[in-house]
Protein backbone atom coordinates (compact mmCIF):
# COMPACT_ATOMS: atom_id res chain seq x y z
CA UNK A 1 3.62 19.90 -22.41
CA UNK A 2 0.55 20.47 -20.35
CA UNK A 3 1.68 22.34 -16.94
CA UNK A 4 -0.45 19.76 -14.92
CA UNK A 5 1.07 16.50 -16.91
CA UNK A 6 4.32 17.33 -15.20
CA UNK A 7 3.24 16.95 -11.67
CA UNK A 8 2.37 14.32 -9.87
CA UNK A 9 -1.10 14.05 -8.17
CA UNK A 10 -1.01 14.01 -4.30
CA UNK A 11 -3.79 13.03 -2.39
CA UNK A 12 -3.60 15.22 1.12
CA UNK A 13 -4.91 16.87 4.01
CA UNK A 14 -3.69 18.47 7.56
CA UNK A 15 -5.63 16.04 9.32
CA UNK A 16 -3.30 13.60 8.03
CA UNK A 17 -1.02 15.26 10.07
CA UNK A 18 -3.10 14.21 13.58
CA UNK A 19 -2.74 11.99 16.03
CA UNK A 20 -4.33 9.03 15.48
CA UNK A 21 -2.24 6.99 18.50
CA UNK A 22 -0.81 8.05 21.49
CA UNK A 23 2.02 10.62 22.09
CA UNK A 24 5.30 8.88 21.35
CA UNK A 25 4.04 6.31 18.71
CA UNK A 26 5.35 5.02 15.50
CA UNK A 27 2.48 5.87 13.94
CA UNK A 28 3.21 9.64 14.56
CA UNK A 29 1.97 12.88 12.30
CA UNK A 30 5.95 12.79 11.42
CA UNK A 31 5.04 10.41 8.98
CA UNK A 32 3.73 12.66 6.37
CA UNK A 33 5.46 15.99 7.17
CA UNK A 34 8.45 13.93 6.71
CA UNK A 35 7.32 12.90 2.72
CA UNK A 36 6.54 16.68 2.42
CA UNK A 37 9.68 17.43 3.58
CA UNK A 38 11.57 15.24 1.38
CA UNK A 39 9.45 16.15 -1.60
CA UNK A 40 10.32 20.00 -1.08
CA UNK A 41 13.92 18.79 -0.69
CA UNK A 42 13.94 16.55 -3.92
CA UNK A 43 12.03 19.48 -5.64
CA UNK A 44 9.70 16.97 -7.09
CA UNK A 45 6.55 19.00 -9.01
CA UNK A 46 3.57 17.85 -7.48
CA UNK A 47 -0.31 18.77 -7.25
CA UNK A 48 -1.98 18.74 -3.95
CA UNK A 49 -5.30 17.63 -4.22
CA UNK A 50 -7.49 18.13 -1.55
CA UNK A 51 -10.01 15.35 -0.41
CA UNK A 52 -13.42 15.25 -0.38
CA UNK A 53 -14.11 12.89 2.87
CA UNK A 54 -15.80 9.41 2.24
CA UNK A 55 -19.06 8.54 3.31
CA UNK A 56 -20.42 5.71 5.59
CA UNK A 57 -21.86 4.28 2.68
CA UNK A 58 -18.42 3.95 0.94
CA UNK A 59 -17.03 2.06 4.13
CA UNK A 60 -20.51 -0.68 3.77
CA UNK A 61 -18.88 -1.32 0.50
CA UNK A 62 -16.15 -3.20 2.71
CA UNK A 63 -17.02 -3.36 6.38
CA UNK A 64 -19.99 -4.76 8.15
CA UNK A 65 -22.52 -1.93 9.99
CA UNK A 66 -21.60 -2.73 13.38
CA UNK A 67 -18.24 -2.15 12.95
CA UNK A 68 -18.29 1.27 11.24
CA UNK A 69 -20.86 2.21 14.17
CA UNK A 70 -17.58 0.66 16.32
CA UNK A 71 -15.60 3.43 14.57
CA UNK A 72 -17.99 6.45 14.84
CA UNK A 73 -18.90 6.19 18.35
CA UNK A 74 -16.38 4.17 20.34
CA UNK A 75 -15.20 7.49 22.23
CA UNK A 76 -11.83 7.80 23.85
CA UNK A 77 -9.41 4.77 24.58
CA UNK A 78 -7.86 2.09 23.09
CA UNK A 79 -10.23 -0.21 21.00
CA UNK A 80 -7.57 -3.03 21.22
CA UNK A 81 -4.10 -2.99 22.51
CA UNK A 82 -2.42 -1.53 19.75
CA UNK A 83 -4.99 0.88 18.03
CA UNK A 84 -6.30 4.22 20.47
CA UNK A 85 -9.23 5.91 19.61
CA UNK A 86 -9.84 9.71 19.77
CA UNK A 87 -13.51 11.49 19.88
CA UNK A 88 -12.19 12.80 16.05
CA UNK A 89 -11.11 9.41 14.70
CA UNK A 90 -14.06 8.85 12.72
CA UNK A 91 -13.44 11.56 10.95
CA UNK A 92 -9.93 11.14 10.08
CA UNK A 93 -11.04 8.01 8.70
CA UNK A 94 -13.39 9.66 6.47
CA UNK A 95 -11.00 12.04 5.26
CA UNK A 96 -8.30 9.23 5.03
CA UNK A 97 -10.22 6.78 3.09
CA UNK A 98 -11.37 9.80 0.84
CA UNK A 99 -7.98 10.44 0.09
CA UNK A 100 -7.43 6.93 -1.19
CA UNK A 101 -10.65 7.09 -2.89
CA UNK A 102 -9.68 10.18 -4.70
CA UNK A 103 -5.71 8.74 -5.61
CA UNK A 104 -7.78 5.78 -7.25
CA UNK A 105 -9.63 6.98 -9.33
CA UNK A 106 -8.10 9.82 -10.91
CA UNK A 107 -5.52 7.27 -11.88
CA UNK A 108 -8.65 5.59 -13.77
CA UNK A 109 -10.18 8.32 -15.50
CA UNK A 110 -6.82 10.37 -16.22
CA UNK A 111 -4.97 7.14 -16.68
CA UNK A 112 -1.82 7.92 -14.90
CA UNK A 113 -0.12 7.12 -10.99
CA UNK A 114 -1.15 8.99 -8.12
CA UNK A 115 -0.58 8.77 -4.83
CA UNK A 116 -2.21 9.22 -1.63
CA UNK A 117 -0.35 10.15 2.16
CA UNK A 118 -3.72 8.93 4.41
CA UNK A 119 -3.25 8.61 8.07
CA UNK A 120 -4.73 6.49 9.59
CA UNK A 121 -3.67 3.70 7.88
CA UNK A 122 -5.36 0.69 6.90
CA UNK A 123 -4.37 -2.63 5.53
CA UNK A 124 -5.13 -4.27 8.95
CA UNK A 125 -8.60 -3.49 8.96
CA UNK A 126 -10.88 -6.55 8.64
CA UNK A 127 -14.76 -6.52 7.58
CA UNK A 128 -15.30 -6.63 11.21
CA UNK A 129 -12.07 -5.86 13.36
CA UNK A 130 -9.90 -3.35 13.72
CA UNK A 131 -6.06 -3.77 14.68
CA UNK A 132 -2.18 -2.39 14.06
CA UNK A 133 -2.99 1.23 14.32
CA UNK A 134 -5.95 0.77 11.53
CA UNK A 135 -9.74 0.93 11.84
CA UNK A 136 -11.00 1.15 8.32
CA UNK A 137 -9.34 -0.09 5.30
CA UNK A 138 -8.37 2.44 2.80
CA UNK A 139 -7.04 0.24 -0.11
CA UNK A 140 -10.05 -2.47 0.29
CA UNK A 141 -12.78 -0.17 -0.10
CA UNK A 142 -11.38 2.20 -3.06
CA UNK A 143 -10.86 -1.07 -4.96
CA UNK A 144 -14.83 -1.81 -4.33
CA UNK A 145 -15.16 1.96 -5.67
CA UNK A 146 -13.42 1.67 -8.56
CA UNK A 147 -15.63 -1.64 -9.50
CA UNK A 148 -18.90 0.30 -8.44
CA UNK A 149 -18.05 3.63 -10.31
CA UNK A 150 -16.46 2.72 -13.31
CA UNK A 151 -17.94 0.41 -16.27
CA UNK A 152 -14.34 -0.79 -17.44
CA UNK A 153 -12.84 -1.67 -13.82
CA UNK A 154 -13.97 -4.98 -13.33
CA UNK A 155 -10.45 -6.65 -12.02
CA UNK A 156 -8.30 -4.82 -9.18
CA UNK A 157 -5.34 -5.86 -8.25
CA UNK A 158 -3.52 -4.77 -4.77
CA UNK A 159 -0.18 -4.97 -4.39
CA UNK A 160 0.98 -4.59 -0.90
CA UNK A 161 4.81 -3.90 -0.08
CA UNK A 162 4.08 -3.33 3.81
CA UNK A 163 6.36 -5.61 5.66
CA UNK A 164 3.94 -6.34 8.27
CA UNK A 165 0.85 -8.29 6.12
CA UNK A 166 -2.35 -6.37 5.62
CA UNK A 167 -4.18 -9.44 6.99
CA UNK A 168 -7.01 -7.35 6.82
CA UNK A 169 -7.26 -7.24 3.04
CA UNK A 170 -5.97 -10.55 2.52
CA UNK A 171 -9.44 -11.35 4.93
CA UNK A 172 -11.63 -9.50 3.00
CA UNK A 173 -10.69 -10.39 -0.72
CA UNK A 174 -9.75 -14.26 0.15
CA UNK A 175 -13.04 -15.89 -1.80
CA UNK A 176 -13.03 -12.90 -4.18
CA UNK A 177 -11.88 -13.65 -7.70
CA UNK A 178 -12.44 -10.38 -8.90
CA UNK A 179 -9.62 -8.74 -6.48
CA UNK A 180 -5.57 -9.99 -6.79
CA UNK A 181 -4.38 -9.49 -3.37
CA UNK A 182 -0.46 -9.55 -3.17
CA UNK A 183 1.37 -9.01 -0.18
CA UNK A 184 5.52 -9.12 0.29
CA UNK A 185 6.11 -9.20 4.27
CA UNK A 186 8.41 -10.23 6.80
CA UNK A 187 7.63 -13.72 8.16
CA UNK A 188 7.02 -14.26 12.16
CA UNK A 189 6.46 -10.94 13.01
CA UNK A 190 2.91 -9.18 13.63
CA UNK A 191 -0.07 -10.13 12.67
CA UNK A 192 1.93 -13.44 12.05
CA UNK A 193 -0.44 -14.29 8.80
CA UNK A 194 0.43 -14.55 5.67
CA UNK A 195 1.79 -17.62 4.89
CA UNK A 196 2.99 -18.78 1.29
CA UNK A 197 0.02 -21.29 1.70
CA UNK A 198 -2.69 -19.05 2.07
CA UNK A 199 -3.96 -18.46 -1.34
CA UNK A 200 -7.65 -17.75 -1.46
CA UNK A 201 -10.80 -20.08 -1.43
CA UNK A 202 -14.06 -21.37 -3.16
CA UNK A 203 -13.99 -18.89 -6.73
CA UNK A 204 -11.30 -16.61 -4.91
CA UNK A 205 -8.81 -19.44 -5.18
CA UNK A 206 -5.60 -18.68 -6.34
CA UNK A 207 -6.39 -15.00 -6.28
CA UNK A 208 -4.78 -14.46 -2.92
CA UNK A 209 -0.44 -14.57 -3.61
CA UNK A 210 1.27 -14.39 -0.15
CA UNK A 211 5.53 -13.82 -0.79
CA UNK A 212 6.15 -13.58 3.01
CA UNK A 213 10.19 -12.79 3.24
CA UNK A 214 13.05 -14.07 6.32
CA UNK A 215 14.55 -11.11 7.71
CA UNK A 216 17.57 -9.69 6.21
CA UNK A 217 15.90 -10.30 2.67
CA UNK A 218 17.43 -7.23 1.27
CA UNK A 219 17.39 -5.76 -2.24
CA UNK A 220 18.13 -9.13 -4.62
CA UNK A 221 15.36 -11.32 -2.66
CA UNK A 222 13.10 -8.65 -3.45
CA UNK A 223 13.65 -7.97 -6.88
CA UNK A 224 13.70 -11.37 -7.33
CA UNK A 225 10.77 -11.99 -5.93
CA UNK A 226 9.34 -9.22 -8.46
CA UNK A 227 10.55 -10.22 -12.03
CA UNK A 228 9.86 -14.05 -11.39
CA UNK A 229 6.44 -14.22 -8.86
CA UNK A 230 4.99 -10.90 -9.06
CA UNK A 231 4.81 -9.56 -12.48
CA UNK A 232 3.75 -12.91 -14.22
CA UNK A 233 1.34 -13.03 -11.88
CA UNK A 234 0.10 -9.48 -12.49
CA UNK A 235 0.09 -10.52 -16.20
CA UNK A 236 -1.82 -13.33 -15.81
CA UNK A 237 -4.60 -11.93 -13.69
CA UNK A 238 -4.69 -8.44 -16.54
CA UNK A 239 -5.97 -6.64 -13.90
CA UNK A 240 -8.15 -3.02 -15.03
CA UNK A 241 -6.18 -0.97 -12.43
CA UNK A 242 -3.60 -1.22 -9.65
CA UNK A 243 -3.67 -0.63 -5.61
CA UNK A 244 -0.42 -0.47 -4.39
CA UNK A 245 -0.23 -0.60 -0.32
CA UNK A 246 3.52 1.55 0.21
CA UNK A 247 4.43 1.05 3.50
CA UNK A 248 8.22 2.15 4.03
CA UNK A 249 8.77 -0.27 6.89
CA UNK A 250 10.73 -2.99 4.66
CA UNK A 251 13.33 -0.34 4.67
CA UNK A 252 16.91 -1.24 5.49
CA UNK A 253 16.41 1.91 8.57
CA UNK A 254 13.18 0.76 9.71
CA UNK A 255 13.14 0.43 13.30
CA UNK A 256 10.28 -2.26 13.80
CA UNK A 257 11.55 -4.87 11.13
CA UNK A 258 13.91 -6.50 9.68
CA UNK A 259 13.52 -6.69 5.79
CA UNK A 260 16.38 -4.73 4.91
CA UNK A 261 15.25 -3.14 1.70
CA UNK A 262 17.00 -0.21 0.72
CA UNK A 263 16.04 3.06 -0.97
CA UNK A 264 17.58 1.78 -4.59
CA UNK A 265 15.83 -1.60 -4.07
CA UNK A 266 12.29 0.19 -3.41
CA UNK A 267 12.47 2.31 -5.97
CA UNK A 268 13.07 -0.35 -8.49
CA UNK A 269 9.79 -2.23 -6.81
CA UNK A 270 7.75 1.22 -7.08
CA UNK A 271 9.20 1.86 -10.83
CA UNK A 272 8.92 -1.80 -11.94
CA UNK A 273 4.41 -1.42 -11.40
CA UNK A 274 4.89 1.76 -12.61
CA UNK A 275 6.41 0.49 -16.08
CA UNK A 276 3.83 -2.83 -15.95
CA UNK A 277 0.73 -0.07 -15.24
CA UNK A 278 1.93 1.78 -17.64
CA UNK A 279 2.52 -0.87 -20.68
CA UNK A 280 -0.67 -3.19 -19.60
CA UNK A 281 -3.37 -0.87 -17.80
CA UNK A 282 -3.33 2.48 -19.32
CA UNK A 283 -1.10 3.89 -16.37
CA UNK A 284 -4.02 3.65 -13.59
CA UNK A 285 -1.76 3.16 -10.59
CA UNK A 286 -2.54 4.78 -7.49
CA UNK A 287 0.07 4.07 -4.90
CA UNK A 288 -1.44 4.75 -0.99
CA UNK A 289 0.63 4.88 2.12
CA UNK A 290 0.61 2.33 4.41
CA UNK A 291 3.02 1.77 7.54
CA UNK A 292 6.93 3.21 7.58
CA UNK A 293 8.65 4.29 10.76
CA UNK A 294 11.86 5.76 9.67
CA UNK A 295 10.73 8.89 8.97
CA UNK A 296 13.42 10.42 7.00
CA UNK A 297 13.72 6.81 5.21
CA UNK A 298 9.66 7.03 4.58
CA UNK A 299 10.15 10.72 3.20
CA UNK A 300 12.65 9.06 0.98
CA UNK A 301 11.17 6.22 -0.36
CA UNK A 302 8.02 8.52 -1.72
CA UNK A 303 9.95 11.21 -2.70
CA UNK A 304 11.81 8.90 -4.92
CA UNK A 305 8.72 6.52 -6.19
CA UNK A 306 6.86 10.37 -7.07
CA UNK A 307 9.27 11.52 -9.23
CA UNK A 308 9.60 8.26 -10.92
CA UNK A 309 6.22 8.76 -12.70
CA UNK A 310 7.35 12.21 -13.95
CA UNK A 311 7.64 12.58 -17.68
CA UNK A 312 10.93 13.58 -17.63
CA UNK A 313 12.57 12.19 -13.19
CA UNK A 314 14.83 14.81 -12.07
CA UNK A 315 17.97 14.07 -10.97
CA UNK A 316 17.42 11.83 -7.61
CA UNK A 317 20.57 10.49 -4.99
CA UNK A 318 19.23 8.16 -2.45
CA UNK A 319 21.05 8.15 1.26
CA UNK A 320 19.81 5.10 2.38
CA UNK A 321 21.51 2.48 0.44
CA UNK A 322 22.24 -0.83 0.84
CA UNK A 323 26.19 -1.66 0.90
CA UNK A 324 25.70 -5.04 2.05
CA UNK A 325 26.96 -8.18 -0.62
CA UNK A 326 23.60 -10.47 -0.66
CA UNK A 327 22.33 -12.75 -2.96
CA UNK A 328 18.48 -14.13 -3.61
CA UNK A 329 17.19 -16.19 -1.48
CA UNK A 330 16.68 -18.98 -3.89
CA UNK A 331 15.53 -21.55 -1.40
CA UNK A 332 12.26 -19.35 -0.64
CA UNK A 333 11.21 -17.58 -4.00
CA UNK A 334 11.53 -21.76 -4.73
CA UNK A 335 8.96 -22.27 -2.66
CA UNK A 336 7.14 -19.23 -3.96
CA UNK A 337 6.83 -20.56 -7.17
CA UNK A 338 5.62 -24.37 -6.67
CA UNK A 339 2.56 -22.84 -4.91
CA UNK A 340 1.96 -20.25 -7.21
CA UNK A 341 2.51 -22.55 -10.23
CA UNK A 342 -0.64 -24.18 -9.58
CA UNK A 343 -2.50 -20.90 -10.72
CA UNK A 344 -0.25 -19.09 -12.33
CA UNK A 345 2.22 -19.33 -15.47
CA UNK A 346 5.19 -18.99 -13.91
């Protein structure tokens, strides 16, 4: 077997590992020494790769020009109340988004999953705002990439598992019938979009799947949720290659929400696209980190998800299950499915 087949591809730098918010934020540097940490611990074979940073013109693909000029020379203090801004912060958003850039399309041209650690996040990033710790969005703009670099990438679909909604791709994508935006969140919690009605507009109808979840949702809702909404959809839209959004804050040990997914149920969520990229895109999955504020949970969840793409998973013990006795929450993947039976088979 070639030596390089048997690791994974991971998309990093140390300025992941800045501060992008204040001192004593969520939103810490802990977030991705903690996944390096549990990789070593897992001993899960990976491949760093080391990112070449994005351009401006890479972020036009997405954003407007006043907003990445926002970005680049805003200067020190908070640009809203949730989301500070450092003299450096431009550049850790070119190096973030050229991480996610990177993760995306290797998994196009080698046809297998990658994954990408950026910080600063993104999914909250509009075409003209920035909010919830992001300024530029990561996933929106290396989906534009893939379907400006590559000939056979006309279709993208994101799937975000964030349990806050990345109301910032859902914005940019909602007309677009060329992107699949899906998004599982928590419901009535920030940004407080996302509702199962949402679904896109004009040619972009349809193409915009919102699944948000009640608290407590645990592993059945979600898997649930999966087999019967998610993956027919997927099949129906055939998409070229898959975005997923893997934020680690629907995790039972999350501190900010309330999902209650645990390590088990995430990893059958993270295998389950694997499987589907594997069997109806070639493999091109890249899977691009998001939000999580458990660290040790986070380090978890990716260590996991990374050596599920390995040719042969080691060995691999979760801590962080879920011992609870719940059952599907029939009453709202119901509802799920009249709305997205209108555009979907399902």
């Amino acid at each position: 077997m070639d030596q390089s087949a048997s690791k994974v591809p991971l998309y990093y730098h140390p300025d992941y590992e800045r501060m992008t918010q204040t001192p004593g934020h969520p939103e810490s540097p802990d977030r991705v020494t903690s996944i390096l940490a549990a990789l070593r611990k897992a001993a899960v074979p990976y491949d760093v790769r080391d990112p070449v940073e994005a351009t401006a013109e890479d972020m036009l693909l997405v954003h407007d020009r006043k907003h990445v000029d926002l970005v680049r020379d805003f200067g020190l203090g908070f640009m809203d109340p949730d989301t500070f801004h450092y003299d450096y912060t431009y550049g850790l958003c070119l190096r973030a988004l050229g991480g996610a850039i990177g993760a995306a399309k290797e998994a196009v041209t080698e046809r297998r999953a990658t994954f990408a650690l950026p910080r600063p996040p993104g999914h909250h990033a509009g075409r003209d705002y920035n909010m919830g710790f992001c300024y530029i969005n990561n996933v929106a703009i290396a989906a534009r990439v893939l379907q400006r670099d590559f000939d056979d990438v006309k279709k993208v679909a994101i799937v975000d598992i964030d349990a806050h909604h990345g109301n910032g791709t859902n914005d940019i994508f909602y007309d677009d019938p060329s992107v699949l935006y899906i998004s599982t969140h928590q419901w009535g919690i920030f940004p407080g979009t996302g509702h199962q009605g949402e679904t896109g507009s004009g040619k972009g109808l349809g193409r915009t799947v919102n699944l948000p979840l009640i608290g407590g949702a645990g592993d059945p809702t979600f898997i649930q949720t999966y087999e019967e909404i998610i993956e027919p959809v997927l099949k129906g839209f055939s998409p070229d290659a898959i975005l997923v959004s893997l934020g680690g804050d629907s995790h039972i040990m999350d501190p900010l929400t309330g999902l209650s997914l645990s390590t088990p149920g995430y990893l059958k969520l993270t295998g389950s696209l694997f499987e589907f990229a594997r069997k109806n895109v070639s493999g091109r999955i890249s899977y691009i980190l998001e939000g999580g504020y458990h660290t040790r949970a986070l380090g978890e969840v990716f260590a996991g998800s990374m050596n599920l793409v390995l040719p042969e998973p080691l060995p691999f013990k979760p801590i962080y299950q879920d011992t609870r006795e719940s059952v599907p929450d029939a009453g709202r993947i119901r509802e799920f499915r009249e709305v997205q039976s209108a555009y979907w088979k399902i």
